[in-house]
Structure formats: structure tokens, C-alpha cells
PDB file of N, CA and C in Angstrom:
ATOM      1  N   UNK A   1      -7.091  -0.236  -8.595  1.00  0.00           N
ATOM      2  CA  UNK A   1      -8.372  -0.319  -7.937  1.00  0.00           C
ATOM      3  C   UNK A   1      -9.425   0.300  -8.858  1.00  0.00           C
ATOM      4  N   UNK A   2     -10.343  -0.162  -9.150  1.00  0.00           N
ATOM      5  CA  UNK A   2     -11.677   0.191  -9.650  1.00  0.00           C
ATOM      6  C   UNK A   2     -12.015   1.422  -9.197  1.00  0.00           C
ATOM      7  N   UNK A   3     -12.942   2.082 -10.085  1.00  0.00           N
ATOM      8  CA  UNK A   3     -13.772   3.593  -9.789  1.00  0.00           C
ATOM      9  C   UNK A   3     -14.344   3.276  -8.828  1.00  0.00           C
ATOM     10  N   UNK A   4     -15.652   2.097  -8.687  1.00  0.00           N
ATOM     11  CA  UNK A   4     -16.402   1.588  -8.007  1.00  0.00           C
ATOM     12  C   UNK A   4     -16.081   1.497  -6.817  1.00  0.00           C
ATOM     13  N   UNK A   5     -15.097   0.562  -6.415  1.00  0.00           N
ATOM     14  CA  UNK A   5     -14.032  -0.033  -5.355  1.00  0.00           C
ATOM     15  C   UNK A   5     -14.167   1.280  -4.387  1.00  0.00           C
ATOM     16  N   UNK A   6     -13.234   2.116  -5.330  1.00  0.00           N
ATOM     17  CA  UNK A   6     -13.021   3.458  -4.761  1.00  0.00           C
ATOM     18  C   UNK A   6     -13.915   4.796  -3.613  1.00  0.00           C
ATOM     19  N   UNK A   7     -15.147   4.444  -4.813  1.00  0.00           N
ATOM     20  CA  UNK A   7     -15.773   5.081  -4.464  1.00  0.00           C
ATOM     21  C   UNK A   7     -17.014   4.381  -3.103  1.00  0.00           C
ATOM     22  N   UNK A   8     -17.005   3.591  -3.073  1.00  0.00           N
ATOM     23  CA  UNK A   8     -17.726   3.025  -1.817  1.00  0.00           C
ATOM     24  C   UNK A   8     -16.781   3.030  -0.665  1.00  0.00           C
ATOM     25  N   UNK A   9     -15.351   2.770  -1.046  1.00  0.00           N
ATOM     26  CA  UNK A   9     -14.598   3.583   0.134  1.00  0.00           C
ATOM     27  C   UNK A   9     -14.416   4.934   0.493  1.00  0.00           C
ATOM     28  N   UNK A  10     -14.943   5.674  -0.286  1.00  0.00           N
ATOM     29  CA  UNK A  10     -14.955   7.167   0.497  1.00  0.00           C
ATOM     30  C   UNK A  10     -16.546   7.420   0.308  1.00  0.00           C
ATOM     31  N   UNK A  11     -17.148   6.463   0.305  1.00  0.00           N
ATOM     32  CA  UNK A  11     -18.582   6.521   0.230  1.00  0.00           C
ATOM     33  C   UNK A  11     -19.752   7.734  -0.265  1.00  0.00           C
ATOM     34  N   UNK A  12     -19.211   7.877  -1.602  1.00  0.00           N
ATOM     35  CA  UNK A  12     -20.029   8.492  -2.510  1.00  0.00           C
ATOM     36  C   UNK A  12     -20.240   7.811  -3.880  1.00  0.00           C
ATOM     37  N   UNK A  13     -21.442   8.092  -4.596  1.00  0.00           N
ATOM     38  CA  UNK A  13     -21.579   7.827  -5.900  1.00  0.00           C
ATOM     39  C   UNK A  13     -20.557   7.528  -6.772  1.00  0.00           C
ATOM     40  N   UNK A  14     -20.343   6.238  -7.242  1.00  0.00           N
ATOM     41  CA  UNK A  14     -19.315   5.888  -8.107  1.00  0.00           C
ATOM     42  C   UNK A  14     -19.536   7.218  -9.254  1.00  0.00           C
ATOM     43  N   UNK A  15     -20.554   7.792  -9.858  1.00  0.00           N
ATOM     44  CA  UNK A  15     -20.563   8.615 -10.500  1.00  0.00           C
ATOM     45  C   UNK A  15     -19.876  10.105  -9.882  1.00  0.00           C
ATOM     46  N   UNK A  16     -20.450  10.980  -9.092  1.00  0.00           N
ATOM     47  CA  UNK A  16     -19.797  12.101  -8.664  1.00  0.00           C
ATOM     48  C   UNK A  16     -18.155  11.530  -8.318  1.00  0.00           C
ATOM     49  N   UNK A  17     -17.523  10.033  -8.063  1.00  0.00           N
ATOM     50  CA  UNK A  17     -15.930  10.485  -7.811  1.00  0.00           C
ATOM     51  C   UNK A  17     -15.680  10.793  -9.412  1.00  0.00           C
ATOM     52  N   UNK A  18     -16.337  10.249 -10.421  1.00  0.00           N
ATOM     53  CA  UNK A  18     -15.633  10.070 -12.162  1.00  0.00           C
ATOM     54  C   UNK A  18     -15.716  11.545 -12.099  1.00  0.00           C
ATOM     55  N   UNK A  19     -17.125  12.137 -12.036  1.00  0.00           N
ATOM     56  CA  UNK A  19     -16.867  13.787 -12.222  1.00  0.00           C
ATOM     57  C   UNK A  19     -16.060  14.324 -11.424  1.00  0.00           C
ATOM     58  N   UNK A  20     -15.657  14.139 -10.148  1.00  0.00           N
ATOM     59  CA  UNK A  20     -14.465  15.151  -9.809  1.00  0.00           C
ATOM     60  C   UNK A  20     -12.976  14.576 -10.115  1.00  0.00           C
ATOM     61  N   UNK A  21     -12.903  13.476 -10.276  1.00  0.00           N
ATOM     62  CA  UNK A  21     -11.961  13.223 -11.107  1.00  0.00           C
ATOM     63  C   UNK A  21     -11.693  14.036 -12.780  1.00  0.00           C
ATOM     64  N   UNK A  22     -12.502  14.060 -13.593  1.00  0.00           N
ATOM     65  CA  UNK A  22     -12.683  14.812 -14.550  1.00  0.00           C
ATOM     66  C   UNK A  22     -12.549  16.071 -14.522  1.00  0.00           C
ATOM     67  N   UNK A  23     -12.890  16.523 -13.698  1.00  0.00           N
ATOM     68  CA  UNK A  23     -12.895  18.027 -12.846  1.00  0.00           C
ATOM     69  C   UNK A  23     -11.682  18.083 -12.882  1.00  0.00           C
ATOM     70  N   UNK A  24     -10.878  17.123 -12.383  1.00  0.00           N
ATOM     71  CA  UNK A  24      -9.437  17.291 -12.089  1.00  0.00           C
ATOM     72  C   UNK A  24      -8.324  16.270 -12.753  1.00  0.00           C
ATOM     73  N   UNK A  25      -8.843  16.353 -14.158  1.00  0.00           N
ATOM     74  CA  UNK A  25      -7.930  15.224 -15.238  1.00  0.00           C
ATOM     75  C   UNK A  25      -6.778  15.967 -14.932  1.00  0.00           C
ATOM     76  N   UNK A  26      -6.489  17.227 -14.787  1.00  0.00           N
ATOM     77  CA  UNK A  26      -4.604  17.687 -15.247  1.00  0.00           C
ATOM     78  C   UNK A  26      -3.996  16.275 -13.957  1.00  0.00           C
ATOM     79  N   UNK A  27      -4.125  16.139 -13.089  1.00  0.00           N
ATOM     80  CA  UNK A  27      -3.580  15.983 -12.051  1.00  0.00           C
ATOM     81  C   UNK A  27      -3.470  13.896 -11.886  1.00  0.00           C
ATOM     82  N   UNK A  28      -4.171  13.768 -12.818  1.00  0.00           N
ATOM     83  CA  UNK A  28      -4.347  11.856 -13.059  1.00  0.00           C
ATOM     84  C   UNK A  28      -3.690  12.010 -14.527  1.00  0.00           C
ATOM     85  N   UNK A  29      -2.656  11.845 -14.942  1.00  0.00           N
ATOM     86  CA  UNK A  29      -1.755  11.290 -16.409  1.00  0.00           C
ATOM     87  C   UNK A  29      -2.286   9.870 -15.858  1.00  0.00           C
ATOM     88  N   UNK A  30      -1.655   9.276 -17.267  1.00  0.00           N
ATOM     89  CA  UNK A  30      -1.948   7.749 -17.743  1.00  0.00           C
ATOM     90  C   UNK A  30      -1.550   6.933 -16.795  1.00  0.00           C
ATOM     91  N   UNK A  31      -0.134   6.865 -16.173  1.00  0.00           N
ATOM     92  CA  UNK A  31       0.096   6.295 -15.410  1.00  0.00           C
ATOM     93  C   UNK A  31      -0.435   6.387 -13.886  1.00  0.00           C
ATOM     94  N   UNK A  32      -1.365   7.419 -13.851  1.00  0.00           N
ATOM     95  CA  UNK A  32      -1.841   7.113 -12.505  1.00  0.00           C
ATOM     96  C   UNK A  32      -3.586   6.628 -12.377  1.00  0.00           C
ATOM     97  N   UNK A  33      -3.933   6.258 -13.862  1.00  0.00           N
ATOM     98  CA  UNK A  33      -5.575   5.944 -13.768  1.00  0.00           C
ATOM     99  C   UNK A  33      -5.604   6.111 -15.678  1.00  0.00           C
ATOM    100  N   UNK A  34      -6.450   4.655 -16.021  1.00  0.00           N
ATOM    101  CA  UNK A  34      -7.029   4.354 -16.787  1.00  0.00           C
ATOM    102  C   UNK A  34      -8.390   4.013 -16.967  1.00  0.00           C
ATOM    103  N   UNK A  35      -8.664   3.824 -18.350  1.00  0.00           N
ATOM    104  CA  UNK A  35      -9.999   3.113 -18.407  1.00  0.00           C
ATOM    105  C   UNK A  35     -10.086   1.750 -19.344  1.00  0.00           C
ATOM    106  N   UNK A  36     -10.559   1.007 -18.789  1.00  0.00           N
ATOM    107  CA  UNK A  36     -10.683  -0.382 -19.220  1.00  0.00           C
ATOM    108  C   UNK A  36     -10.847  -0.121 -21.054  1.00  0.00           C
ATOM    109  N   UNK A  37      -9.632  -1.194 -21.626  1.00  0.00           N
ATOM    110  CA  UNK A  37     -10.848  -1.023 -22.924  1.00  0.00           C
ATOM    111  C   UNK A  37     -11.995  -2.054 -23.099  1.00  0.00           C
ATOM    112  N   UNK A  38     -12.930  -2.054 -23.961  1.00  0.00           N
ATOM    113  CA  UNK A  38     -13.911  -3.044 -24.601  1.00  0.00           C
ATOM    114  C   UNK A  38     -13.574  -4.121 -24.233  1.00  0.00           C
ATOM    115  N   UNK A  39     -12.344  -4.844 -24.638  1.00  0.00           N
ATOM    116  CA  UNK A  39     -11.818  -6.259 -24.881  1.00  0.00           C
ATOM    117  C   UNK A  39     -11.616  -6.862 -22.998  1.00  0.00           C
ATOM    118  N   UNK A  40     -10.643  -5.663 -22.800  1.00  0.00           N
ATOM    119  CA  UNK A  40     -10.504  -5.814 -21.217  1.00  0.00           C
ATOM    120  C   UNK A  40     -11.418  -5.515 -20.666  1.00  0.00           C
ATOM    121  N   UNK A  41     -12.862  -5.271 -21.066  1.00  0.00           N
ATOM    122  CA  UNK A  41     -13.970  -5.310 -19.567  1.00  0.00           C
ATOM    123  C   UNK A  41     -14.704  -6.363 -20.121  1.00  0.00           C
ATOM    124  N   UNK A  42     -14.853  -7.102 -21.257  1.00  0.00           N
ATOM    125  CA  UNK A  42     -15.208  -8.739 -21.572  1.00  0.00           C
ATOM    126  C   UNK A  42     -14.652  -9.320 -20.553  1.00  0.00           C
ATOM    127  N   UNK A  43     -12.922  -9.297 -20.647  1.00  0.00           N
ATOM    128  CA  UNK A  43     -12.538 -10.058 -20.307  1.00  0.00           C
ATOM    129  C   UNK A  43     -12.459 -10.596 -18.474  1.00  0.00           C
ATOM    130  N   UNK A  44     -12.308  -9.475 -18.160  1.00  0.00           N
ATOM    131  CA  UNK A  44     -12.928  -8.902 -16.505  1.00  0.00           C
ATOM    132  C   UNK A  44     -13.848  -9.729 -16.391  1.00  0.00           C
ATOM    133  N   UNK A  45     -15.398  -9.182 -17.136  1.00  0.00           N
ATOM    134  CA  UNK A  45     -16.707  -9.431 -16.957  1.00  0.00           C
ATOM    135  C   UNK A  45     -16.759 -10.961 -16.376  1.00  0.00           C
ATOM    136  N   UNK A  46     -15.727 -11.400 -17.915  1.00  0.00           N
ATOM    137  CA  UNK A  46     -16.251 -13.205 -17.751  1.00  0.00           C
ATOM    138  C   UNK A  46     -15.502 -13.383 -16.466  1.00  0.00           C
ATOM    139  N   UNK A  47     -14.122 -13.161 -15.536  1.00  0.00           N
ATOM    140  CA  UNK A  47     -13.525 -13.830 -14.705  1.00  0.00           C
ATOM    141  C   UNK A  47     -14.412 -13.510 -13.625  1.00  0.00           C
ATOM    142  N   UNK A  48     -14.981 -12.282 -13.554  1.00  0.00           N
ATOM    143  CA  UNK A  48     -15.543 -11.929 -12.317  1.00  0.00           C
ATOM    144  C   UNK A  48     -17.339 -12.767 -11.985  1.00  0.00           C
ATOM    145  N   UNK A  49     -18.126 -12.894 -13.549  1.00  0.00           N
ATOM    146  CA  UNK A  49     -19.196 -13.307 -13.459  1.00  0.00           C
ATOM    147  C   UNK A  49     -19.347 -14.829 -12.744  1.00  0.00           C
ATOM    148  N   UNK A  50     -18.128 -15.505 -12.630  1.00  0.00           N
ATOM    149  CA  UNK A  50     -18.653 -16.902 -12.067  1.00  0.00           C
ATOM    150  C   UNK A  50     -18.137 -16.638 -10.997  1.00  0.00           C
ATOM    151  N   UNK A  51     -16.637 -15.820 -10.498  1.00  0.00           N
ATOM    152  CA  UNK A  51     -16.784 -15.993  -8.547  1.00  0.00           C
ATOM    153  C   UNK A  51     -17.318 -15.314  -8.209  1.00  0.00           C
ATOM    154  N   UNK A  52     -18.368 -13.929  -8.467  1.00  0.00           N
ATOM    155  CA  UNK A  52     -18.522 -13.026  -7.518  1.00  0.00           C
ATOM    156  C   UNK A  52     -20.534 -12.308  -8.310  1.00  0.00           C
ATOM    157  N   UNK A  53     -21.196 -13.588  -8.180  1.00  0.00           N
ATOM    158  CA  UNK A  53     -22.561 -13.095  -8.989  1.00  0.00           C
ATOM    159  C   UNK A  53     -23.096 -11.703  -8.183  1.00  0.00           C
ATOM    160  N   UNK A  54     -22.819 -11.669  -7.169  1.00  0.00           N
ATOM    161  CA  UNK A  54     -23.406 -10.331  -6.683  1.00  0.00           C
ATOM    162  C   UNK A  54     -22.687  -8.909  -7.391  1.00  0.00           C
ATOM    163  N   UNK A  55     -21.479  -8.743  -7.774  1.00  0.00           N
ATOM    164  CA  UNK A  55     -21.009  -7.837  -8.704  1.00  0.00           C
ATOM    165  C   UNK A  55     -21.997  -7.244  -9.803  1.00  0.00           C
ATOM    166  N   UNK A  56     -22.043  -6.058 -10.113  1.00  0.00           N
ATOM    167  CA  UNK A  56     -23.214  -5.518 -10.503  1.00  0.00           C
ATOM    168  C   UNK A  56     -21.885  -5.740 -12.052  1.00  0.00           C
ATOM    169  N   UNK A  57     -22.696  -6.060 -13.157  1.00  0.00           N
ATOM    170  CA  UNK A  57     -22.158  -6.291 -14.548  1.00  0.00           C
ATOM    171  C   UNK A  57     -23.012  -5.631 -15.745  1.00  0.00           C
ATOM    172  N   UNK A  58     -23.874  -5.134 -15.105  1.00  0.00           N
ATOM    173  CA  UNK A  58     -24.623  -4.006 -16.241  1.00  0.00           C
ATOM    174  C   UNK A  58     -23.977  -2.622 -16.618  1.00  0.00           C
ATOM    175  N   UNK A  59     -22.052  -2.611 -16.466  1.00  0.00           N
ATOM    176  CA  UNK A  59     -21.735  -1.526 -16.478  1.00  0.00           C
ATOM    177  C   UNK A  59     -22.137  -0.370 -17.976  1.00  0.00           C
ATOM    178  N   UNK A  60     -22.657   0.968 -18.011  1.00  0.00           N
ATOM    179  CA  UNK A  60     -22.851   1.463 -19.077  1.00  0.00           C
ATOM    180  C   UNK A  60     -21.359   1.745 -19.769  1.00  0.00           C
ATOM    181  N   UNK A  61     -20.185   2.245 -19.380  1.00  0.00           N
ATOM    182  CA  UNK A  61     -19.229   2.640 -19.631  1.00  0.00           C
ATOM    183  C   UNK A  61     -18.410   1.737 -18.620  1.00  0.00           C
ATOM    184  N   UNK A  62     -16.881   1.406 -19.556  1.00  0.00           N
ATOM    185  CA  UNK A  62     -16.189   0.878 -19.051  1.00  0.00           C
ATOM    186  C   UNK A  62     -15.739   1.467 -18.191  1.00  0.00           C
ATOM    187  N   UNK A  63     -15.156   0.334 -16.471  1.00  0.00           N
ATOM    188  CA  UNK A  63     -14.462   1.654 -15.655  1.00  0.00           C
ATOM    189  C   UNK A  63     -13.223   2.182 -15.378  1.00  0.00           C
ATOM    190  N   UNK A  64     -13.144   3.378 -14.421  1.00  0.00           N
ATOM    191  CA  UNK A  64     -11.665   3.618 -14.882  1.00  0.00           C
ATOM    192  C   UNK A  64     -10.786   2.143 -13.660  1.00  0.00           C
ATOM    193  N   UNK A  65      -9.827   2.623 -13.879  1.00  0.00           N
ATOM    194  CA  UNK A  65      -8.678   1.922 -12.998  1.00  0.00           C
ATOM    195  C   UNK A  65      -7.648   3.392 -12.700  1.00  0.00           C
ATOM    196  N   UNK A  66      -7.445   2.913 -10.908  1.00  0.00           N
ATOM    197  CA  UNK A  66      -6.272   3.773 -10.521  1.00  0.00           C
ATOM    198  C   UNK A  66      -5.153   2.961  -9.844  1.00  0.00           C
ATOM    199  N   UNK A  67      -4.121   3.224 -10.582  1.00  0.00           N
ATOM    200  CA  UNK A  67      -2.885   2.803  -9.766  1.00  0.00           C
ATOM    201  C   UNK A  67      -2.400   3.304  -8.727  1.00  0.00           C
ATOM    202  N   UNK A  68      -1.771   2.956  -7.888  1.00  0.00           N
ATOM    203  CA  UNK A  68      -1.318   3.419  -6.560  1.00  0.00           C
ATOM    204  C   UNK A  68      -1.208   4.968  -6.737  1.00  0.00           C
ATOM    205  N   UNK A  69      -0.412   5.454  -7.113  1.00  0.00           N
ATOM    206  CA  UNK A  69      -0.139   6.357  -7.371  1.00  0.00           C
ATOM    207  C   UNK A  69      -1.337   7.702  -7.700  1.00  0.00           C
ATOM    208  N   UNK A  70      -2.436   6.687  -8.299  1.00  0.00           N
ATOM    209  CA  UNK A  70      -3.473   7.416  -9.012  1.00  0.00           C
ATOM    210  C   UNK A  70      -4.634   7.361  -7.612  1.00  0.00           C
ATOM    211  N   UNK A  71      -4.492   6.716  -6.509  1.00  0.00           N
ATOM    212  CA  UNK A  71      -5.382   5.991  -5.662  1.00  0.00           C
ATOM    213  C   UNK A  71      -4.683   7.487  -4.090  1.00  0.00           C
ATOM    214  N   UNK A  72      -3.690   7.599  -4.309  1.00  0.00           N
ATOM    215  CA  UNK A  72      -2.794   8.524  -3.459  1.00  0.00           C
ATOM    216  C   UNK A  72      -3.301   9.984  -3.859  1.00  0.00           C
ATOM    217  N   UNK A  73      -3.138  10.311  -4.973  1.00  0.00           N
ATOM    218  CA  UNK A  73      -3.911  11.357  -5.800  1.00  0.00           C
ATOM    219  C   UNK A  73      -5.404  11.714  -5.455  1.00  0.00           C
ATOM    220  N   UNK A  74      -5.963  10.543  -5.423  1.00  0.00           N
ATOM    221  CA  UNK A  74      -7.410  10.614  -5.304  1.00  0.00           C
ATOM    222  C   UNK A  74      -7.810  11.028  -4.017  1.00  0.00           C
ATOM    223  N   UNK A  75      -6.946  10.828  -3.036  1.00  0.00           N
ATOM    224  CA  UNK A  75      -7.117  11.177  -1.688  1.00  0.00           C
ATOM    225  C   UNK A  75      -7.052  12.717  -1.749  1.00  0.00           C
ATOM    226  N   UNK A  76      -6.526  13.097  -2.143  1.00  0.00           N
ATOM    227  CA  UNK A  76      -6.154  14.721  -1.999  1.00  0.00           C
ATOM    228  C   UNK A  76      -7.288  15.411  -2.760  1.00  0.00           C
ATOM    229  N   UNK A  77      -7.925  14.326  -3.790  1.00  0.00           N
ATOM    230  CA  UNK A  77      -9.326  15.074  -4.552  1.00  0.00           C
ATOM    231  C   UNK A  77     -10.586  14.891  -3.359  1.00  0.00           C
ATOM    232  N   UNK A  78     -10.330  13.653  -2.415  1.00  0.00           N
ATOM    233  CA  UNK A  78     -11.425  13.437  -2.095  1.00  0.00           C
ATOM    234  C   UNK A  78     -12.119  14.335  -0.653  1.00  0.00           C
ATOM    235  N   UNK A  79     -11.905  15.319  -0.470  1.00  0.00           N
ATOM    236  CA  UNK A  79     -12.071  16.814   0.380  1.00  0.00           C
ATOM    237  C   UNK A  79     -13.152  17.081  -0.920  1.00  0.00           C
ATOM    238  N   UNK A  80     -12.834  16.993  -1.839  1.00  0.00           N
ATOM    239  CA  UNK A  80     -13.751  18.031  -2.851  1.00  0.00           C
ATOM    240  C   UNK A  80     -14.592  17.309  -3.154  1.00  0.00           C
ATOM    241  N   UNK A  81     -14.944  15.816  -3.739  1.00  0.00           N
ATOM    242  CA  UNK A  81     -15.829  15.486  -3.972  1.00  0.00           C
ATOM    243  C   UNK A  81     -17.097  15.008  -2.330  1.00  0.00           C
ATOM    244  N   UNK A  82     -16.350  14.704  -1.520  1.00  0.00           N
ATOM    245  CA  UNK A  82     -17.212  14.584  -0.664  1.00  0.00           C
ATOM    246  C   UNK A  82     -17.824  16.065  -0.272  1.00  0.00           C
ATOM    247  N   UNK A  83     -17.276  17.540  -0.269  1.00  0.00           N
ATOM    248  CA  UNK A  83     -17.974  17.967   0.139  1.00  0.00           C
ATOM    249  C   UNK A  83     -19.090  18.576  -1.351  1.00  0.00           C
ATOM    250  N   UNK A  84     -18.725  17.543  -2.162  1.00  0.00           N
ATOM    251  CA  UNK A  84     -20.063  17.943  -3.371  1.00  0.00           C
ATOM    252  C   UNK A  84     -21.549  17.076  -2.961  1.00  0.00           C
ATOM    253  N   UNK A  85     -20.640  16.185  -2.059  1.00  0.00           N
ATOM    254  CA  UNK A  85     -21.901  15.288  -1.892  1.00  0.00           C
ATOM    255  C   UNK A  85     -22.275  15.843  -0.633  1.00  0.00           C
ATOM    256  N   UNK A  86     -21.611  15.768   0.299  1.00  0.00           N
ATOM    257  CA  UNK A  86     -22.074  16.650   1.600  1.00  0.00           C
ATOM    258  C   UNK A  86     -21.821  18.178   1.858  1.00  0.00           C
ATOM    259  N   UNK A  87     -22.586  18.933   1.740  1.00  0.00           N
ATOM    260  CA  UNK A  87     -22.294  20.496   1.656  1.00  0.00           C
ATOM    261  C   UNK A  87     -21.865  20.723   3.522  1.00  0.00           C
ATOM    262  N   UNK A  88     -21.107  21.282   3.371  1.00  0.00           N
ATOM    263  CA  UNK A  88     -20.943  21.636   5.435  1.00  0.00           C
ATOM    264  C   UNK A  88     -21.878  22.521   5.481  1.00  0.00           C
ATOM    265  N   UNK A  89     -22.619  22.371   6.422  1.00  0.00           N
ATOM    266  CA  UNK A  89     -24.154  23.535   7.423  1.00  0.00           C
ATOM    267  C   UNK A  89     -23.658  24.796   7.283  1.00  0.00           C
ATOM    268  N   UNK A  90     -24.039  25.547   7.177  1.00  0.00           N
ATOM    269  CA  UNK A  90     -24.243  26.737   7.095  1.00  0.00           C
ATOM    270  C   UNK A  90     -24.320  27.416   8.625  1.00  0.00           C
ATOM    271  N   UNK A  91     -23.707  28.232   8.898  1.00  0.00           N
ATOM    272  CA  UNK A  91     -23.428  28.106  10.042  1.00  0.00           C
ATOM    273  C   UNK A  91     -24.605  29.368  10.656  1.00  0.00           C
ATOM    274  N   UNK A  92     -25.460  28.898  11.406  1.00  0.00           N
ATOM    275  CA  UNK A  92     -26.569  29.650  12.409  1.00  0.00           C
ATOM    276  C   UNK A  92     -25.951  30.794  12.597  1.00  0.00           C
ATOM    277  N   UNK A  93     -26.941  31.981  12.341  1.00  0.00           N
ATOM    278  CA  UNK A  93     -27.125  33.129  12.887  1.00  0.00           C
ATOM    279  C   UNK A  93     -27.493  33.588  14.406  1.00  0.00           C
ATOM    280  N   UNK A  94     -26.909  34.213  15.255  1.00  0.00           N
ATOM    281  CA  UNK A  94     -27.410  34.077  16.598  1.00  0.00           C
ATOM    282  C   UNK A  94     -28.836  34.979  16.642  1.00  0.00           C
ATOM    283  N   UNK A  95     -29.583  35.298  17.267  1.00  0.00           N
ATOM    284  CA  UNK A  95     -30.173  35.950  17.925  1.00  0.00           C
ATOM    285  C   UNK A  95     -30.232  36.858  18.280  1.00  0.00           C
ATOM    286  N   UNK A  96     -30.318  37.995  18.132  1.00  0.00           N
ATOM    287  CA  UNK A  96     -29.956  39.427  18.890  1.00  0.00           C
ATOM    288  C   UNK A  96     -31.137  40.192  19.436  1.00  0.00           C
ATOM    289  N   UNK A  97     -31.172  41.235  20.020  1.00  0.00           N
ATOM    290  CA  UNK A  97     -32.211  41.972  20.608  1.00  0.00           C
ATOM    291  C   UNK A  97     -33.323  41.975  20.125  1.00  0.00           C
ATOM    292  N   UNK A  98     -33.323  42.660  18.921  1.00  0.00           N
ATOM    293  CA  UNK A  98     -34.286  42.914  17.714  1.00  0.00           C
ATOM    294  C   UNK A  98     -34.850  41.630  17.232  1.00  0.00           C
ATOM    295  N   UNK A  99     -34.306  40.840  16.714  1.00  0.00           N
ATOM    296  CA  UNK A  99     -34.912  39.584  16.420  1.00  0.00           C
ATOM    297  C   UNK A  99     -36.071  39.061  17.660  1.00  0.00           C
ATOM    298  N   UNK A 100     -35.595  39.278  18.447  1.00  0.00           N
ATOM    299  CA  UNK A 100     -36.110  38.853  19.937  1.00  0.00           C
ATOM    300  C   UNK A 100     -37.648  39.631  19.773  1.00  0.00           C
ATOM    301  N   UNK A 101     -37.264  40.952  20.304  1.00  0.00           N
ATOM    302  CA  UNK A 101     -38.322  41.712  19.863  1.00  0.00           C
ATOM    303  C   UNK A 101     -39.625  41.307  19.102  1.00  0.00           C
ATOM    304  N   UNK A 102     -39.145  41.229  17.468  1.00  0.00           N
ATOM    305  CA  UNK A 102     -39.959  41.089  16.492  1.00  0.00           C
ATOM    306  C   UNK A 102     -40.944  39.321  16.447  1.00  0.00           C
ATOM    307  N   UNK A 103     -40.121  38.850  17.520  1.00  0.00           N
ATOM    308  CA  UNK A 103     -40.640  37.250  18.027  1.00  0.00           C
ATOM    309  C   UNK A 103     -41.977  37.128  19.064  1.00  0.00           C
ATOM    310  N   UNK A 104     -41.919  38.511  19.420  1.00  0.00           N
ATOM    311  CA  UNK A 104     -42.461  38.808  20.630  1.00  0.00           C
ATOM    312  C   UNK A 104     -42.279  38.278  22.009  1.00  0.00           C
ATOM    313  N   UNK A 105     -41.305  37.996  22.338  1.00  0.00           N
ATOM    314  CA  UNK A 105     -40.143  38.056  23.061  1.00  0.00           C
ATOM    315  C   UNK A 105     -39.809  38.691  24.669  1.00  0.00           C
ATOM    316  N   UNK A 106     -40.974  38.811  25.506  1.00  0.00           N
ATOM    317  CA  UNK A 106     -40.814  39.885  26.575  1.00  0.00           C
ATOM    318  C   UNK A 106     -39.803  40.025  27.794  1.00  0.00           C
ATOM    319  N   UNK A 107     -39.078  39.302  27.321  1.00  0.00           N
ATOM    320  CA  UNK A 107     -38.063  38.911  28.625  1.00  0.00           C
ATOM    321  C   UNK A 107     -37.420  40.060  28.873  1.00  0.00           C
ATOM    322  N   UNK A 108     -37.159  41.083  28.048  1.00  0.00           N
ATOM    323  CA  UNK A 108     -36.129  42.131  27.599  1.00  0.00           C
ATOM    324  C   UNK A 108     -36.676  43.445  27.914  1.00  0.00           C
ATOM    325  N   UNK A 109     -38.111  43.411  27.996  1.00  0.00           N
ATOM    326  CA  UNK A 109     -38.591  44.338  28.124  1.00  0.00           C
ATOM    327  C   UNK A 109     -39.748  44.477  29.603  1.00  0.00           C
ATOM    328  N   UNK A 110     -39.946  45.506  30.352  1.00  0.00           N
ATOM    329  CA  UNK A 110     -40.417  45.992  31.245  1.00  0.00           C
ATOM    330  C   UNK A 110     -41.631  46.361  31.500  1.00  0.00           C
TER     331      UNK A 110
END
């Protein structure tokens, strides 16, 4: 499966999955994700340019490819890159007396 592919299924930037992938090369060897060479993204280019014109073909860098194996892997990265793209909230401070107070606040007071 394509970087691309990939990454619109866990719906982030085809770019931020390559960086947390990179982030986490020990864990992708060869056999679980490559990258196209030169010859093989010609050759791609041309099969894909006549069935599928909406395919974006201005790629700057060839992309990677993950094999099953490398696609299984990616799941276990993808906790980390999504929360690069989505940070979790910060979790609210309550309210306390004093805060109240300094709000001007008279419920509390007599």
C-alpha cells in the first residue's frame, strides 16, 4: 500500500505519517516498507496516468510502499502520529473559592 493510500486512511498528512515513520525507521526493515525507485515510479506513473486522471502525479519524492507486515506495524505507530496531528485538550482547571472571589463572584459571600 502506498504512503498516500495510507495516510488518508488514518487521515493525516501523507507528509507527517513519512515523518513518524522516520521517527521510527528501527521498527520498518526492508521487508516491511520500501521506496519506489526512479524507474518504478515512471513506470507506476504511466499505468496509473490513463485509468485514474484524478491521481495527483506531481509527486516530489518517490513514495514509500508498505507490505502487510509493514501496514500492521504502522498501526501501532499510528497513536503517535495522529496525536502529532491532534494534540488531546488539555484538561480544564476547576474553579475554586478564590478564583471565584477574584471574578467577583458574590454567591459565596454575605
Amino acid at each position: 500500500m502506498l504512503d498516500a493510500d495510507l495516510a488518508e486512511l488514518y487521515e493525516v498528512p501523507t507528509k507527517r505519517l513519512n515523518e513518524a515513520v522516520k521517527r521510527n525507521r528501527d521498527r520498518f526493515p526492508e521487508d516491511f516498507m520500501f521506496q519506489l525507485s526512479k524507474e518504478e515510479l515512471a513506470n507506476w506513473r504511466s499505468q496509473i496516468a490513463t485509468s485514474n486522471p484524478s491521481t495527483k502525479m506531481g509527486l516530489r519524492r518517490p513514495p514509500y510502499v508498505f507490505t502487510e507486515h509493514g501496514v500492521a506495524m504502522l498501526s501501532s505507530v499510528y497513536s503517535i502520529v495522529k496525536h502529532l496531528i491532534d494534540p488531546p485538550p488539555k484538561p480544564q482547571r476547576k474553579m475554586g473559592f478564590r478564583d471565584r472571589e477574584k471574578e467577583g463572584d458574590d454567591e459565596y459571600t454575605d
